[in-house]
C-alpha atoms as a PDB file:
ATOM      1  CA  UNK A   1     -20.520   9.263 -38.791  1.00  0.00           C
ATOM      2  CA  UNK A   2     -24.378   9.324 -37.911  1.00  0.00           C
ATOM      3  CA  UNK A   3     -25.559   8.665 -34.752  1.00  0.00           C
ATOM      4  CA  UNK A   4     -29.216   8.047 -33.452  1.00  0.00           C
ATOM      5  CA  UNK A   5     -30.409  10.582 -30.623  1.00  0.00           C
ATOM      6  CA  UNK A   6     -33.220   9.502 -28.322  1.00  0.00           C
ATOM      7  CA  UNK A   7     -34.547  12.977 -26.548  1.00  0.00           C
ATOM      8  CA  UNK A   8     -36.878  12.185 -22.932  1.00  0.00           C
ATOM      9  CA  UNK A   9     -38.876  14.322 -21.336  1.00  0.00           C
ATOM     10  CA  UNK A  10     -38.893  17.858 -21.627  1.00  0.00           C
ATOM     11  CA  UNK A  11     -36.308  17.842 -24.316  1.00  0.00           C
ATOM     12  CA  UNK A  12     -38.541  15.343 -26.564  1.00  0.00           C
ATOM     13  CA  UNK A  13     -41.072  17.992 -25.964  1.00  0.00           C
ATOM     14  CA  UNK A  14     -39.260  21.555 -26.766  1.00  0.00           C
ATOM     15  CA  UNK A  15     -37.330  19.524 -29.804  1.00  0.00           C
ATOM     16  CA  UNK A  16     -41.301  18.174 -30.995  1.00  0.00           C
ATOM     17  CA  UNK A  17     -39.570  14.947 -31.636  1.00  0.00           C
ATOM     18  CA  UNK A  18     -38.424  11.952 -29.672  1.00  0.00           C
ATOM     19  CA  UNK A  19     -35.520  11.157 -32.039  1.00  0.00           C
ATOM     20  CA  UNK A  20     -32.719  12.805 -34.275  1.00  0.00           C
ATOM     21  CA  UNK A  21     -30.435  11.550 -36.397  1.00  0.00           C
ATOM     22  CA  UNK A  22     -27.188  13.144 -36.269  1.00  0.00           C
ATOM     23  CA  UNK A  23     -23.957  13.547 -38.272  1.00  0.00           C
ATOM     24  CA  UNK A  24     -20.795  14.215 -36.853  1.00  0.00           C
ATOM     25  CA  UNK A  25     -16.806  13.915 -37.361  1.00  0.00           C
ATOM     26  CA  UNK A  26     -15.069  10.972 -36.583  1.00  0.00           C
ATOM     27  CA  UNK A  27     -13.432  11.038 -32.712  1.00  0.00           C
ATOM     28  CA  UNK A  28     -16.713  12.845 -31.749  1.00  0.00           C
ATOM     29  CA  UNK A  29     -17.705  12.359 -28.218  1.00  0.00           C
ATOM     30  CA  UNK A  30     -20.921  12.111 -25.977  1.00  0.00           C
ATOM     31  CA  UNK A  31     -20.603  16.519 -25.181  1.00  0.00           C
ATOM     32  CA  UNK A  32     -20.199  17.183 -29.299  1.00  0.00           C
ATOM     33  CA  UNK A  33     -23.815  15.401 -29.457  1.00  0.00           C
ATOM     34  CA  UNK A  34     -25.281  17.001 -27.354  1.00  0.00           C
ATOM     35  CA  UNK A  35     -23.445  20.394 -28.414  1.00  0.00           C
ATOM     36  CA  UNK A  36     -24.952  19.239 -32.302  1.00  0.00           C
ATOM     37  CA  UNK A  37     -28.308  18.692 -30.798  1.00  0.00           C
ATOM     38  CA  UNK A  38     -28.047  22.361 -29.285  1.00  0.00           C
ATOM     39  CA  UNK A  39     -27.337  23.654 -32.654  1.00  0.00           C
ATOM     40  CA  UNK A  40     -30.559  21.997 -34.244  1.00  0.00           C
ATOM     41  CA  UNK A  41     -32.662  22.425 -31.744  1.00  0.00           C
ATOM     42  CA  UNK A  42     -31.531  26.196 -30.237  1.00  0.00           C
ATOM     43  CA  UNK A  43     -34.310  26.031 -27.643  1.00  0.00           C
ATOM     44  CA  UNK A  44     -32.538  23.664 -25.854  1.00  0.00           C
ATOM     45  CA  UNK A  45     -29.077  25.828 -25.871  1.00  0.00           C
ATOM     46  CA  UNK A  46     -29.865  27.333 -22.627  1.00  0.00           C
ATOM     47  CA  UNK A  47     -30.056  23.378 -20.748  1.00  0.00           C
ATOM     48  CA  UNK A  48     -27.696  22.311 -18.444  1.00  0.00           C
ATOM     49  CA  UNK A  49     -25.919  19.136 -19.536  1.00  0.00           C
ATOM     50  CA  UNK A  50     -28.006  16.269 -19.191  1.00  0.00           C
ATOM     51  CA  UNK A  51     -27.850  13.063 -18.091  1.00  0.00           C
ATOM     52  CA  UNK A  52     -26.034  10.796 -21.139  1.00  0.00           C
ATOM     53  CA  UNK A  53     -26.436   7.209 -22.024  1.00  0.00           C
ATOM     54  CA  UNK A  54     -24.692   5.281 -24.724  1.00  0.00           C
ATOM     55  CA  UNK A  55     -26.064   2.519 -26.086  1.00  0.00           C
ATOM     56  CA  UNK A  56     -28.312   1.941 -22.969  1.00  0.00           C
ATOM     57  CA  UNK A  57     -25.184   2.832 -20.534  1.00  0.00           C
ATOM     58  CA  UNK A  58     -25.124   6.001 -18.609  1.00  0.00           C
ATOM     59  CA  UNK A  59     -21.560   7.775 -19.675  1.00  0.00           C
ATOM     60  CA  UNK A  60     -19.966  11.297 -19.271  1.00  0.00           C
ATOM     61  CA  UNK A  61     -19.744  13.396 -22.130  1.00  0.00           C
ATOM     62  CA  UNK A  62     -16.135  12.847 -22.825  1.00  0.00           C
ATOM     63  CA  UNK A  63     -16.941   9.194 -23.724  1.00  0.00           C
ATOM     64  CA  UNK A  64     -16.154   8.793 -27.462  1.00  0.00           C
ATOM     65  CA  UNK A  65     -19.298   7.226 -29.521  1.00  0.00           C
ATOM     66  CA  UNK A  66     -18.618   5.201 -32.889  1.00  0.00           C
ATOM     67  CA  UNK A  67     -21.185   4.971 -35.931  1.00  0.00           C
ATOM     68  CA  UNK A  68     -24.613   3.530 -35.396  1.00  0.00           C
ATOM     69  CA  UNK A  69     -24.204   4.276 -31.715  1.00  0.00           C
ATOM     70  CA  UNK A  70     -28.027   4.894 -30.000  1.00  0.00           C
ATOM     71  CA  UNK A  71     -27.796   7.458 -27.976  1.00  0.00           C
ATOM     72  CA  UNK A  72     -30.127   9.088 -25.285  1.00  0.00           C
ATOM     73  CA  UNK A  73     -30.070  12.392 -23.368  1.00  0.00           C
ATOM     74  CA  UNK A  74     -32.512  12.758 -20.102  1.00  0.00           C
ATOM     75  CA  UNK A  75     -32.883  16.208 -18.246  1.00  0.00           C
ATOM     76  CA  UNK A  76     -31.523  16.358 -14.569  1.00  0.00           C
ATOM     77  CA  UNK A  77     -33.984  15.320 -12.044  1.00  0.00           C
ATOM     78  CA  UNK A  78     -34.340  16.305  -8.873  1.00  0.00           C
ATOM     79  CA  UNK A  79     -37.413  15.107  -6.201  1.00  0.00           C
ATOM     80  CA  UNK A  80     -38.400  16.666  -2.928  1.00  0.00           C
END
């Protein structure tokens, strides 16, 4: 199935793109993404797991997506 990956912040930056389009198996869930997205973009292997939304709704990564899903990973944030 292919997916649509929306990358914010620092990972739109290190990935020099603010989208990816990604293929993966069928039953694939929110943490395969973002392990595919690892893969393609290694620079980003060493990142904590972000913050996940699918289809504009924050989820954890064991949420299953289904084809066409729009999905978008955010780094952590923290203020002070």
């Amino acid at each position: 199935m292919t997916v649509t990956v929306l990358l914010f912040a620092r990972y739109r930056e290190t990935a020099g793109e603010s989208a990816l389009v990604v293929d993966l198996p069928e039953g694939a869930n929110l943490g395969d993404v973002w392990a595919a997205v690892q893969r393609r973009v290694p620079a980003l292997a060493p990142e904590a797991r972000p913050m996940m939304a699918l289809d504009q709704a924050y989820r954890g990564p064991e949420t299953a997506i289904r084809p066409g899903s729009e999905i978008a990973f955010f780094p952590p944030v923290s203020g002070g």
